[in-house]
N, C-alpha and C. Protein backbone atom coordinates (compact mmCIF):
# COMPACT_ATOMS: atom_id res chain seq x y z
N UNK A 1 142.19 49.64 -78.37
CA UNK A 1 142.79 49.15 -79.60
C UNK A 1 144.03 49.96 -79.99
N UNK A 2 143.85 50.94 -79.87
CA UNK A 2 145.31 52.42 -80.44
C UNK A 2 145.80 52.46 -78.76
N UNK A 3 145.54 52.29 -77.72
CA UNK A 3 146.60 52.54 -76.43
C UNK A 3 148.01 52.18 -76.59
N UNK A 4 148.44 50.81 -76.74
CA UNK A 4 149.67 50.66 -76.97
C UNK A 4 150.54 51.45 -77.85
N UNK A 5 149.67 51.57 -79.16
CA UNK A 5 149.90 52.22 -80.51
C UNK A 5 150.51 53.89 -79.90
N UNK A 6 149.70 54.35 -78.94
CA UNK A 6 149.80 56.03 -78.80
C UNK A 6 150.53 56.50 -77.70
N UNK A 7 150.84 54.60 -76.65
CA UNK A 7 151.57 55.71 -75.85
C UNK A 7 153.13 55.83 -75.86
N UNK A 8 153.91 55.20 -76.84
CA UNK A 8 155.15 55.73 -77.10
C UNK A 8 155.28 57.50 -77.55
N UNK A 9 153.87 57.92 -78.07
CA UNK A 9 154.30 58.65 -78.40
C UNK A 9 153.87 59.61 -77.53
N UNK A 10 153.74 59.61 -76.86
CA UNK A 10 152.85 60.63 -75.45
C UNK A 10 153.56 60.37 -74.00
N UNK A 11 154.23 59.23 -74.08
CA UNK A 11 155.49 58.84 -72.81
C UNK A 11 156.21 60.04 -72.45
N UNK A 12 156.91 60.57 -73.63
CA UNK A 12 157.87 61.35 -73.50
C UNK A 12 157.46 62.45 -72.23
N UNK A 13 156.31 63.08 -73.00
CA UNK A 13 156.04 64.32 -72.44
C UNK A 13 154.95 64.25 -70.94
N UNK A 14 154.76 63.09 -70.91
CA UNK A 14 154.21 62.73 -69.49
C UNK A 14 155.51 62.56 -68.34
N UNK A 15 156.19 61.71 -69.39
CA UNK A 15 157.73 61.84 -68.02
C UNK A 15 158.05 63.00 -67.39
N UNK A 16 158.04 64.02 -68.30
CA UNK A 16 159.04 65.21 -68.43
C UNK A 16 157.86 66.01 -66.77
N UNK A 17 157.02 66.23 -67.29
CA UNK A 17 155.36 66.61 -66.13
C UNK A 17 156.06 65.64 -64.98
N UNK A 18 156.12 64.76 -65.21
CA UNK A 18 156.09 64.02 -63.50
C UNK A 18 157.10 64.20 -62.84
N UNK A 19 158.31 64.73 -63.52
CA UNK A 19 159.47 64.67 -63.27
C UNK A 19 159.60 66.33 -62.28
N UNK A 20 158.57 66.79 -63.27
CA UNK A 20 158.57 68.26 -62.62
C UNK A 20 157.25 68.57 -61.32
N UNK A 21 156.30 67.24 -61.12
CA UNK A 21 155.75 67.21 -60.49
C UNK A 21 156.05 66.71 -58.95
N UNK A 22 157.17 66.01 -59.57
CA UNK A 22 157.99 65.16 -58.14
C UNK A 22 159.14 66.20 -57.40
N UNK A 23 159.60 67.22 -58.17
CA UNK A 23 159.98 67.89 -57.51
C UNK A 23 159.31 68.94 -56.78
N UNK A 24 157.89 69.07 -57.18
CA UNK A 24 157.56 70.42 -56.36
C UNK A 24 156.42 69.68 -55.20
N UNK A 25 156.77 67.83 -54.87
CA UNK A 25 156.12 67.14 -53.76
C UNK A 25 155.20 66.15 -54.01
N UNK A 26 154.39 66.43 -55.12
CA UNK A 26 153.46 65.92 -55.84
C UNK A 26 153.16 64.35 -55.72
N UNK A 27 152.28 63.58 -55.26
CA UNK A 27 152.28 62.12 -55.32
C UNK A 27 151.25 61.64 -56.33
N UNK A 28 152.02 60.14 -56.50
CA UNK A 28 150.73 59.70 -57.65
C UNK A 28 149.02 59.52 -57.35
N UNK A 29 148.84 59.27 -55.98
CA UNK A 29 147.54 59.23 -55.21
C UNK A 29 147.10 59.92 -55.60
N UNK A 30 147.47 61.47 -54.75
CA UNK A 30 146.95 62.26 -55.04
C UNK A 30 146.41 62.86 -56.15
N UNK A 31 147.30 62.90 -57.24
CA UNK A 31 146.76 63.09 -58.54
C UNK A 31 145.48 62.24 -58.89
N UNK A 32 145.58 60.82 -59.11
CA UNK A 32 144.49 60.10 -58.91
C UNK A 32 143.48 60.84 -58.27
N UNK A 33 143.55 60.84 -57.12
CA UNK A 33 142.23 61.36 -56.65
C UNK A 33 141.61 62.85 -57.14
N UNK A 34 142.66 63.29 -57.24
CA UNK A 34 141.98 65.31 -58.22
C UNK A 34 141.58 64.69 -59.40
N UNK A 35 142.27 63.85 -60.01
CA UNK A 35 141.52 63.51 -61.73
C UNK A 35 140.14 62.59 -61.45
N UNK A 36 140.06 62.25 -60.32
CA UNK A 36 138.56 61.02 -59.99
C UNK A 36 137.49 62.23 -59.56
N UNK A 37 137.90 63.27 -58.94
CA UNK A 37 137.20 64.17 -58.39
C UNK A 37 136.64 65.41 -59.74
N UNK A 38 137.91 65.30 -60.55
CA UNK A 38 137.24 66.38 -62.01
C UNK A 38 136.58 65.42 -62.76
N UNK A 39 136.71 63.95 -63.01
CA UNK A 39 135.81 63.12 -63.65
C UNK A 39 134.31 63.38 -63.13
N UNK A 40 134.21 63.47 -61.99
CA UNK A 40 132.83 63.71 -61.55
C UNK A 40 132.75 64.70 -61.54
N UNK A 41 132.83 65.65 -61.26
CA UNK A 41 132.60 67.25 -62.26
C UNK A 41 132.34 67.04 -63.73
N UNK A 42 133.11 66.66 -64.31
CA UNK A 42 132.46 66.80 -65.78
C UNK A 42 131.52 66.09 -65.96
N UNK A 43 130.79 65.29 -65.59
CA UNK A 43 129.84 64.85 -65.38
C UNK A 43 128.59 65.55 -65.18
N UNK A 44 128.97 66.60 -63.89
CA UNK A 44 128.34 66.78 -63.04
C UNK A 44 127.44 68.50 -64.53
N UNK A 45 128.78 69.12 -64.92
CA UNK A 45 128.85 69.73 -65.74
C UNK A 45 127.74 69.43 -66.83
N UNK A 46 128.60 68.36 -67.26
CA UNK A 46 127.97 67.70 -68.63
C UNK A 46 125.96 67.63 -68.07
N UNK A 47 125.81 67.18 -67.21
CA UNK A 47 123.91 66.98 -66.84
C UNK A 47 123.47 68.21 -66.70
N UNK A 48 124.16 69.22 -66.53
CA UNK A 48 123.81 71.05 -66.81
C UNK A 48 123.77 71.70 -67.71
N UNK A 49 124.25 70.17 -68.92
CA UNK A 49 124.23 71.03 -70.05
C UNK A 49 125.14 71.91 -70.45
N UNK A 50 126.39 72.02 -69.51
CA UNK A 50 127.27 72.77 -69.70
C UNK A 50 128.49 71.93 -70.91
N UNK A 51 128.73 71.54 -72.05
CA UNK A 51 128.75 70.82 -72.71
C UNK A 51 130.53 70.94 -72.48
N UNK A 52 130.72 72.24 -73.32
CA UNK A 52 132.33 72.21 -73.28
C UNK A 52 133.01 72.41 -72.50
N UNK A 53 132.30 73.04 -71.12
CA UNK A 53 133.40 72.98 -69.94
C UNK A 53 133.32 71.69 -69.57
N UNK A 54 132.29 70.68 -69.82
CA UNK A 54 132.38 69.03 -69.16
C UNK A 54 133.63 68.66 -70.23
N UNK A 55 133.81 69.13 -71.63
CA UNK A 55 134.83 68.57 -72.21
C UNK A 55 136.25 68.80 -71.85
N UNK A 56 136.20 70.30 -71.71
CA UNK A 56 137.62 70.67 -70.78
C UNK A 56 137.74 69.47 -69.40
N UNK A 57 137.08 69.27 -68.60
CA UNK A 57 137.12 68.56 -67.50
C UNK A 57 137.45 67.20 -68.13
N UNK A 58 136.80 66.82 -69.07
CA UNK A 58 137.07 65.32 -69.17
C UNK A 58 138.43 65.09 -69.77
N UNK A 59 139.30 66.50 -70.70
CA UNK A 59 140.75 66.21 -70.94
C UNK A 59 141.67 66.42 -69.86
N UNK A 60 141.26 67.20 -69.06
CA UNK A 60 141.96 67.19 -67.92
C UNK A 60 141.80 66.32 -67.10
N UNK A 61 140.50 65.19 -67.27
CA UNK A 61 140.99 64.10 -66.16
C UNK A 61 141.87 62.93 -66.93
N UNK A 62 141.83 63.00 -67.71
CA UNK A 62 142.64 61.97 -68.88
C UNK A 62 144.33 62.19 -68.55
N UNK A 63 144.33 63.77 -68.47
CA UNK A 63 146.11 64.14 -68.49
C UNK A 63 146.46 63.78 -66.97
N UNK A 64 145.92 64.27 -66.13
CA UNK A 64 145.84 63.67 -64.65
C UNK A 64 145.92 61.94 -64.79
N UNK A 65 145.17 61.57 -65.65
CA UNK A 65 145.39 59.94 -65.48
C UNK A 65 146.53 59.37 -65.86
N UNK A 66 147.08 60.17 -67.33
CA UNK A 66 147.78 59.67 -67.76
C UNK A 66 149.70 60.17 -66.52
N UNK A 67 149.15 61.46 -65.88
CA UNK A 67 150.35 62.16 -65.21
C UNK A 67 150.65 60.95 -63.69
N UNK A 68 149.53 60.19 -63.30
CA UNK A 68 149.83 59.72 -62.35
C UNK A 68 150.51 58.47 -62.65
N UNK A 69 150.45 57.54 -63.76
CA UNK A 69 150.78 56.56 -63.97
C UNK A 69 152.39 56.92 -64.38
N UNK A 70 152.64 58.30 -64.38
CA UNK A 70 154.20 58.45 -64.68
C UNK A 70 154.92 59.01 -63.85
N UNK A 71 154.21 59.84 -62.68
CA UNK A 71 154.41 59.70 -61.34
C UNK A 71 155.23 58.43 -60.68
N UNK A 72 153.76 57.51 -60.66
CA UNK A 72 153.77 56.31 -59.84
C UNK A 72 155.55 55.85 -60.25
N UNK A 73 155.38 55.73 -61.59
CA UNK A 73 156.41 54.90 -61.82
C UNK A 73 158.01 55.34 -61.49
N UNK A 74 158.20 56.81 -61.19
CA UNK A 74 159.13 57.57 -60.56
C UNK A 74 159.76 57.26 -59.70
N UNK A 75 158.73 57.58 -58.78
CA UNK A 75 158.73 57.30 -57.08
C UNK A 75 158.53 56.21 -56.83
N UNK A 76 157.90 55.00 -57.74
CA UNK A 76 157.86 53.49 -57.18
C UNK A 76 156.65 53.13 -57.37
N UNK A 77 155.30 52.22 -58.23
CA UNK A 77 154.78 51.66 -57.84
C UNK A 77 154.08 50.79 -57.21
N UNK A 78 152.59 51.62 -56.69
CA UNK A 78 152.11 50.47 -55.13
C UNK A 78 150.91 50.13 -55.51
N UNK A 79 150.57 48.57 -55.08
CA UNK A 79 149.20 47.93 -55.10
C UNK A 79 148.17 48.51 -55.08
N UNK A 80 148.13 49.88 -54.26
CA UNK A 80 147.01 50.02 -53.75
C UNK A 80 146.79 51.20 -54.48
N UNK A 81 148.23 51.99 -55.39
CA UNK A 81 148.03 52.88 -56.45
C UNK A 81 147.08 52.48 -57.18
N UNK A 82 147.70 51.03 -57.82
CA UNK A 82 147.28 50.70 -59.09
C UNK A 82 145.67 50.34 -58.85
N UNK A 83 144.86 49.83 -57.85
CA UNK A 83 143.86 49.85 -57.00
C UNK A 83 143.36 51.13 -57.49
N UNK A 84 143.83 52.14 -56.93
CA UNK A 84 143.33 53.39 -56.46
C UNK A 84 142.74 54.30 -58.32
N UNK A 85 143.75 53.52 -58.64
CA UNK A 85 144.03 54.29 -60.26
C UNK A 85 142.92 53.14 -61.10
N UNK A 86 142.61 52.49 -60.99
CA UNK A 86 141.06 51.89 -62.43
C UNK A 86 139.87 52.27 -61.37
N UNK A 87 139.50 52.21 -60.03
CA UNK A 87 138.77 52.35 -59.86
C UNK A 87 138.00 54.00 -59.87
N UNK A 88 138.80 54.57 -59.98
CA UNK A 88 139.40 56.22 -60.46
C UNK A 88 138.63 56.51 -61.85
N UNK A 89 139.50 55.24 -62.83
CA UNK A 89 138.84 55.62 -64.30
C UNK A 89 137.74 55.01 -64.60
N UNK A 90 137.12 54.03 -63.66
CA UNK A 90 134.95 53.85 -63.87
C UNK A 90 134.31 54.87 -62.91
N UNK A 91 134.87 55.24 -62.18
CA UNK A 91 134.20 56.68 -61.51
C UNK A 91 133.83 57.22 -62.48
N UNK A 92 135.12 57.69 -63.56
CA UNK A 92 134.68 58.45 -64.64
C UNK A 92 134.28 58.01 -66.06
N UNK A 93 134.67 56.87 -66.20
CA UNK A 93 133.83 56.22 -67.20
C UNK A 93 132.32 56.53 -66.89
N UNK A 94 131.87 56.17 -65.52
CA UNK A 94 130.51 56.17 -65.55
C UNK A 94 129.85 57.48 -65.06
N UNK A 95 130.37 58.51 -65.01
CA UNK A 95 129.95 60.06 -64.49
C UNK A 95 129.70 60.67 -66.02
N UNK A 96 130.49 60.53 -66.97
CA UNK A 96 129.87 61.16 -68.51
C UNK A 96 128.70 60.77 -68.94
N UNK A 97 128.32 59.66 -69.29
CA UNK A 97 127.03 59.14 -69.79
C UNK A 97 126.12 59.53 -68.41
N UNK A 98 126.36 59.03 -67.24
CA UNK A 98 125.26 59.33 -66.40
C UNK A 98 124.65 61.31 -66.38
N UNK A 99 126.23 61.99 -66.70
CA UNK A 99 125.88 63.65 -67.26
C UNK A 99 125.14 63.31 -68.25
N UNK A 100 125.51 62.64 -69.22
CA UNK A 100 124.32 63.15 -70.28
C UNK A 100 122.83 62.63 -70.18
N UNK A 101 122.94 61.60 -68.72
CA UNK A 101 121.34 61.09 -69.24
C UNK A 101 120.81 62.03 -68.18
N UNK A 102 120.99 62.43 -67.32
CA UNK A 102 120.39 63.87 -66.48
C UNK A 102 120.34 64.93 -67.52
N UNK A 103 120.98 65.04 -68.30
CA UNK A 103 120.37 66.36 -69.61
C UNK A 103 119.30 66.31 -69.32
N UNK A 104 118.98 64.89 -70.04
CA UNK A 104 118.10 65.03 -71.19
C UNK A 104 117.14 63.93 -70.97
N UNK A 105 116.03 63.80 -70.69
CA UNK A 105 115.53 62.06 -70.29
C UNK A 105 115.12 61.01 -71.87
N UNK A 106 116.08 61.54 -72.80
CA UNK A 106 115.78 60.86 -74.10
C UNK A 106 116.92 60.17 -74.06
N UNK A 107 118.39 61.05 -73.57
CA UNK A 107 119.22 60.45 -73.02
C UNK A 107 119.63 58.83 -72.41
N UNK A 108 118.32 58.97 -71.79
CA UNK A 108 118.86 57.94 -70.01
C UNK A 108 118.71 56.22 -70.38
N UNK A 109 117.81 55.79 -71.91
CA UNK A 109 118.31 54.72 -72.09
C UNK A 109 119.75 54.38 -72.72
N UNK A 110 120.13 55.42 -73.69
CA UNK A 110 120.98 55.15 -74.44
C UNK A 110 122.62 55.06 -73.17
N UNK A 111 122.53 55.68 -72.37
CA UNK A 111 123.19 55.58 -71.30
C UNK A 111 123.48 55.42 -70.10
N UNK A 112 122.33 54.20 -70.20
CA UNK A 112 122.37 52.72 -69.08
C UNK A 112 122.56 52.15 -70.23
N UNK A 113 122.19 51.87 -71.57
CA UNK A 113 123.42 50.67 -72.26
C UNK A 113 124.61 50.99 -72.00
N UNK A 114 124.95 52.50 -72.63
CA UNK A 114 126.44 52.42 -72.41
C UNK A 114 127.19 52.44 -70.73
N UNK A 115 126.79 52.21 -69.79
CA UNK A 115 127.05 52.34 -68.12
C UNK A 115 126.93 50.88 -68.15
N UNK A 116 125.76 49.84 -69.16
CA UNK A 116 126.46 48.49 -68.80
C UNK A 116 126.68 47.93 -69.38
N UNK A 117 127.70 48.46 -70.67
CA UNK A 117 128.60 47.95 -71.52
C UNK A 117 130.11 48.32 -70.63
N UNK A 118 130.19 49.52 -70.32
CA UNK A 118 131.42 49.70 -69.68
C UNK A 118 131.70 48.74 -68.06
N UNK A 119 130.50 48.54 -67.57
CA UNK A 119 130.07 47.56 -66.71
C UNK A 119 130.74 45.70 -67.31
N UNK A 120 130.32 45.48 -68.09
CA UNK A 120 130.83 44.02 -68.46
C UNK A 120 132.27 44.19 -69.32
N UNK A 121 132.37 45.31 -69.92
CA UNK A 121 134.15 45.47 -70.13
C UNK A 121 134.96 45.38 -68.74
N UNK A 122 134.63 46.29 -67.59
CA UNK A 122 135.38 46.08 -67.16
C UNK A 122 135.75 44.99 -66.09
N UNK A 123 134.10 44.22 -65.88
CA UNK A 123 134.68 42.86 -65.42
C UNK A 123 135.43 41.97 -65.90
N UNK A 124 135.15 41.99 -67.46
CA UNK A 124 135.94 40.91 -68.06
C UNK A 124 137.58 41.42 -68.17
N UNK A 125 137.66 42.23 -68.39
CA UNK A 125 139.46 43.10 -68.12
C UNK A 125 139.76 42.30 -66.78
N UNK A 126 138.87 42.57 -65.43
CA UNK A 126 139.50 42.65 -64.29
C UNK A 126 139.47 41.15 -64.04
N UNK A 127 138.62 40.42 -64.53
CA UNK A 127 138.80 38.91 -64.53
C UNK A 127 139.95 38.68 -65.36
N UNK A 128 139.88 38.60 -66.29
CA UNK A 128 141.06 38.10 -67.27
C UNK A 128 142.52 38.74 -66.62
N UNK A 129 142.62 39.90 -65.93
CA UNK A 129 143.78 40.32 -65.37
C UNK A 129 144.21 39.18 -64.39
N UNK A 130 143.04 38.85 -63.11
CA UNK A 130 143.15 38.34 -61.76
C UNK A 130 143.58 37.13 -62.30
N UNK A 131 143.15 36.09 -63.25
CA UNK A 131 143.84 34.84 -63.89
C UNK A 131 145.00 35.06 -64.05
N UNK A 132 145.46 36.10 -65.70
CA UNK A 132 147.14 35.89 -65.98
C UNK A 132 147.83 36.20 -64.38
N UNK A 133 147.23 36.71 -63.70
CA UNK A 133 148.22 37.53 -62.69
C UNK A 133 147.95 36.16 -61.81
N UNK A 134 147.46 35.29 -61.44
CA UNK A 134 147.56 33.77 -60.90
C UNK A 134 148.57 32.97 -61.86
N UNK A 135 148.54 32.93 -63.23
CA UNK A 135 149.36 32.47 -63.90
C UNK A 135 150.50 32.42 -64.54
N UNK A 136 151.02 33.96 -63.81
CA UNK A 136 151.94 34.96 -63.68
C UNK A 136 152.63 35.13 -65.08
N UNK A 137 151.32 35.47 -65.99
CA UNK A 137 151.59 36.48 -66.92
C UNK A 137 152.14 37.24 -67.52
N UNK A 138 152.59 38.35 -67.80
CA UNK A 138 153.11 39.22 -67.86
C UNK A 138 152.62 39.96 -69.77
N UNK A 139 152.78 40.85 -69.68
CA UNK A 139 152.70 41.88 -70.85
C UNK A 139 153.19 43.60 -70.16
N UNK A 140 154.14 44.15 -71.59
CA UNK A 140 154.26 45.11 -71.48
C UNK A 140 153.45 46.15 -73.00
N UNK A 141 152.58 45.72 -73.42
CA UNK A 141 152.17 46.66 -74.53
C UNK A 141 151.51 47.54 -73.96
N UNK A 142 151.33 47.99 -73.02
CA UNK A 142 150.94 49.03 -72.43
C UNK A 142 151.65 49.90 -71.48
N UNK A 143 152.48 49.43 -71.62
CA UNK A 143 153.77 50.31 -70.18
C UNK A 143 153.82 49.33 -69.13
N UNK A 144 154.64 49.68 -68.61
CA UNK A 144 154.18 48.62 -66.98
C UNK A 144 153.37 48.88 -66.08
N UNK A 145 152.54 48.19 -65.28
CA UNK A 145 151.11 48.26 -64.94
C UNK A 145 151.18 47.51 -63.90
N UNK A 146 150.16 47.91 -62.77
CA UNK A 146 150.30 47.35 -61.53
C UNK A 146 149.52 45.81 -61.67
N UNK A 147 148.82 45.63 -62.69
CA UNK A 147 147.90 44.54 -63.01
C UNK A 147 148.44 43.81 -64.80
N UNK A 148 147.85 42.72 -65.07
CA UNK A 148 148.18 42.67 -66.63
C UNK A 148 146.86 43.41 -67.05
N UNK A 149 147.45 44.06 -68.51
CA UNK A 149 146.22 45.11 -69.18
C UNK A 149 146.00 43.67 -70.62
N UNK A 150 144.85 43.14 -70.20
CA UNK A 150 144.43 42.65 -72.13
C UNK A 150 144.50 43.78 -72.86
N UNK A 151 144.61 43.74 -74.09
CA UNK A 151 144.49 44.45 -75.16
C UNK A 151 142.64 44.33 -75.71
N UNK A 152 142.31 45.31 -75.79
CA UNK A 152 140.36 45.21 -76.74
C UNK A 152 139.98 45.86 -77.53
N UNK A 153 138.83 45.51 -78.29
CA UNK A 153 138.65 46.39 -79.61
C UNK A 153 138.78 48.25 -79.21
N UNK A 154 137.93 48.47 -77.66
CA UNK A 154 137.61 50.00 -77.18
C UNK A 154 138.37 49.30 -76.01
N UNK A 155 139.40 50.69 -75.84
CA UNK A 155 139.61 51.27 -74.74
C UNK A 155 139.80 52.55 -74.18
N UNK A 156 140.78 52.64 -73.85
CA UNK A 156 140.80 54.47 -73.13
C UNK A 156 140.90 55.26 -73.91
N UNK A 157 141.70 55.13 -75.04
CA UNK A 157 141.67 56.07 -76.34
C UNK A 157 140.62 56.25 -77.04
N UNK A 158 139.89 55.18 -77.17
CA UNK A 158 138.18 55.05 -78.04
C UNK A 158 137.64 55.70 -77.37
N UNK A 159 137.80 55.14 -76.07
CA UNK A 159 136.30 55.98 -75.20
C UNK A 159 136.41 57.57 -75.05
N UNK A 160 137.68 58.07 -74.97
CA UNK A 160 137.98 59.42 -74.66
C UNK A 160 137.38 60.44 -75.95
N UNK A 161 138.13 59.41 -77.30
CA UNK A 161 137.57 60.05 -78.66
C UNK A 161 135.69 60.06 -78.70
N UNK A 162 134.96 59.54 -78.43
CA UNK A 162 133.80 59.44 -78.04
C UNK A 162 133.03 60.12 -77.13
N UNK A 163 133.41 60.28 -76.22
CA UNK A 163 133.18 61.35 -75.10
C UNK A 163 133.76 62.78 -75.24
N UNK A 164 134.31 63.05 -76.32
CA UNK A 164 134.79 64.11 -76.80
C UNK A 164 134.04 64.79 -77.93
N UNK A 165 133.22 63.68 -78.57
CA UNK A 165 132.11 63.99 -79.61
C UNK A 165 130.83 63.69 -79.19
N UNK A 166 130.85 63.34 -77.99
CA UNK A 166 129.73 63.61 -77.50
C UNK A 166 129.20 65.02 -77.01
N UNK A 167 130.37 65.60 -76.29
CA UNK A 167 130.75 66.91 -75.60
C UNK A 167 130.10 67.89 -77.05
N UNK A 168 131.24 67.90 -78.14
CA UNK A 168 130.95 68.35 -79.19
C UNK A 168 129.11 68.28 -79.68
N UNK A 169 129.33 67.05 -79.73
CA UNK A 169 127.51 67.29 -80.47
C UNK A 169 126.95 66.63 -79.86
N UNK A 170 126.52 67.06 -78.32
CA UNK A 170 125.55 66.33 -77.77
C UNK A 170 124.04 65.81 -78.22
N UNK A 171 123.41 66.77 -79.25
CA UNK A 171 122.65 65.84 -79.93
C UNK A 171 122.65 64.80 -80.72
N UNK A 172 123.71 64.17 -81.10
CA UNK A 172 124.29 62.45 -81.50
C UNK A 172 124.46 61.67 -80.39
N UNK A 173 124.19 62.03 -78.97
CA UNK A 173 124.53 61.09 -77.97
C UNK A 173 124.43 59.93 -77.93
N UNK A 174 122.89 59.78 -78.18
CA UNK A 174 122.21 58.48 -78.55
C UNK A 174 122.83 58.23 -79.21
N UNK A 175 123.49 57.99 -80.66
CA UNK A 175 123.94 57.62 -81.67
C UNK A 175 125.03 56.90 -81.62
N UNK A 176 126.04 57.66 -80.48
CA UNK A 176 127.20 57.55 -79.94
C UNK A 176 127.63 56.04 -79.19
N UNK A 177 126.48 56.89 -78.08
CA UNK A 177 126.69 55.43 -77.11
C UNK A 177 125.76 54.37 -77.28
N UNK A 178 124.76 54.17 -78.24
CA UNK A 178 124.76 53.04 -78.78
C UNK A 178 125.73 52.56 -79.52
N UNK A 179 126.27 53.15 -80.73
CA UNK A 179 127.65 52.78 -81.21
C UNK A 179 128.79 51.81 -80.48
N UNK A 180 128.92 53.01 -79.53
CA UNK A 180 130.17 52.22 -78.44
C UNK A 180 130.00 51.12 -77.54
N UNK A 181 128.68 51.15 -77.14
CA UNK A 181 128.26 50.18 -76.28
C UNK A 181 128.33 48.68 -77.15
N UNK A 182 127.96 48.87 -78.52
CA UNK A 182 128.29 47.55 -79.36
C UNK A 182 129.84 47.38 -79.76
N UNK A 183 130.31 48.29 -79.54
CA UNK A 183 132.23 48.07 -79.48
C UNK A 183 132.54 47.37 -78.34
N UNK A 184 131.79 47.99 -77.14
CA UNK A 184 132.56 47.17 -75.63
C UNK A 184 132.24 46.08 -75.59
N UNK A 185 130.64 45.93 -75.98
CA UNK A 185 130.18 43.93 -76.03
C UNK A 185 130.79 43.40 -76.96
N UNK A 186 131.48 43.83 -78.19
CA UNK A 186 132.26 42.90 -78.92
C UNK A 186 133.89 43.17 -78.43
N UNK A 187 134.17 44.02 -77.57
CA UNK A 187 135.45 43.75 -77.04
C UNK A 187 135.10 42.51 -75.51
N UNK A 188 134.00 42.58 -74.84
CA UNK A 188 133.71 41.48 -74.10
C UNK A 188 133.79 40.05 -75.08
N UNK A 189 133.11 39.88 -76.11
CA UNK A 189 133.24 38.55 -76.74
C UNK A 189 134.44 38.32 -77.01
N UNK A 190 135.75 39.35 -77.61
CA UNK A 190 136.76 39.00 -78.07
C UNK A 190 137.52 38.23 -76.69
N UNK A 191 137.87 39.47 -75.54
CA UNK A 191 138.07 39.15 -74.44
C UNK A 191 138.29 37.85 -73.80
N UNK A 192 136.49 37.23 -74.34
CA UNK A 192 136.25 35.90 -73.99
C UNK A 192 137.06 34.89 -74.38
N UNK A 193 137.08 35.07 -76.10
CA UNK A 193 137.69 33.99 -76.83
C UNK A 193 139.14 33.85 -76.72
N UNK A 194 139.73 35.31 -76.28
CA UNK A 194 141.11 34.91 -75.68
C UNK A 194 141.07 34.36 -74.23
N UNK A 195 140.28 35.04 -73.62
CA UNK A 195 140.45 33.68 -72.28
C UNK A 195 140.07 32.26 -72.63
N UNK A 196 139.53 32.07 -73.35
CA UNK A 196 139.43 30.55 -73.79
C UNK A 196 140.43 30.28 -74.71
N UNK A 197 141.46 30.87 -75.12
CA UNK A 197 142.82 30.44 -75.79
C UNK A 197 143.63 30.34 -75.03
N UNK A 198 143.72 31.25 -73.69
CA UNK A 198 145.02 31.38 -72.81
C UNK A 198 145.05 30.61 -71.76
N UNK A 199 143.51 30.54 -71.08
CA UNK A 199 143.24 29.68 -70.05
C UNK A 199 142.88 28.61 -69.86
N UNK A 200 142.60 27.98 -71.44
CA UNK A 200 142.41 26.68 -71.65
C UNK A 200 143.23 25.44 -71.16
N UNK A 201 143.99 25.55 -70.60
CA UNK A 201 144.79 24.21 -69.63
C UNK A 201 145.14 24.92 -68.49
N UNK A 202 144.68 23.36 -67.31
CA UNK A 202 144.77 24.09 -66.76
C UNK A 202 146.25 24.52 -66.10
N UNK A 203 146.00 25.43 -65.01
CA UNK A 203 147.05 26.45 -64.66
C UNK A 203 148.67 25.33 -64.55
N UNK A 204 148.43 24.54 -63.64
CA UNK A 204 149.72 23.92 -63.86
C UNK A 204 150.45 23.64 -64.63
N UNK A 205 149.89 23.49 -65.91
CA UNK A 205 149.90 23.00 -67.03
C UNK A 205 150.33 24.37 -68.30
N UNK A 206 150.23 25.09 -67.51
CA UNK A 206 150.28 26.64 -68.42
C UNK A 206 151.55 27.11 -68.38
């Protein structure tokens, strides 16, 4: 819901990083893959109970996420980046909650809701993308993107703020990701009702 909103103001200083990352060799892959690899660390962290170093890990896979997408766009974006880069961020979408339900086994329902809430968000994103991108779409409220991004009630900014107070007070977990998990199913319903506004005739016709 706040992504578009936040990243004019966080562009700047991601350019400036990539700019200095491209000179000392640095590719967008690669980054991707160190931020997919500390996502599962903090995870890995977070089920040890190790609370705030899983939080350090989880801002550092965020700045890594956000450093490769300004990379990419430097040096050129590729299919198989943009590929490489969401399947990157449900690695780690789903490595936090799965840390916290290894805590704790009071944990482990509250996060299989939230593992399949983030589960039906992100089919319906990746569906609703694979259409506009047949219907050749386009949106820039998110920067330019190897795919079209819908806009939803939770996204990367929600979830990060959430997983950040989870870190903080892991005894609200439960609290948490029940919370959020009823944000992602009502960003799935919204989702819906715009694919039934946008995709309602058909494609030729669009």
């Amino acid at each position: 819901m706040f992504d578009s909103r936040l990243r004019p103001m966080i562009d700047p200083a991601l350019q400036a990083l990539a700019t200095r990352l491209q000179i000392w060799g640095m590719t967008a892959n690669a980054l991707t893959l160190l931020g997919m690899v500390i996502g599962i660390l903090s995870g890995a962290l977070v089920a040890y109970e190790h609370y705030l170093a899983g939080l350090v890990l989880v801002l550092i896979n965020r700045l890594l996420d956000g450093l490769d997408g300004a990379l990419a766009r430097r040096a050129g974006p590729t299919d198989f980046g943009g590929y490489l880069d969401i399947v990157a961020d449900f690695v780690f979408y789903v490595s936090v909650p799965l840390g916290f339900g290894l805590a704790d086994p009071e944990n482990l329902l509250p996060a299989l809701a939230l593992v399949a809430s983030f589960t039906l968000t992100g089919i319906s994103f990746l569906a609703f993308a694979a259409i506009a991108s047949k219907r050749g779409l386009e949106t820039r409220a998110h920067g330019p993107k190897s795919f079209f991004y819908s806009t939803g009630i939770a996204e990367g900014a929600e979830t990060i703020l959430v997983f950040v107070l989870m870190c903080i007070w892991p005894v609200w977990f439960a609290v948490l990701a029940y919370f959020f998990a009823g944000l992602c199913f009502l960003t799935v319903i919204q989702r819906s009702i715009l694919a039934r506004l946008t995709f309602r005739a058909p494609a030729d016709r669009a």
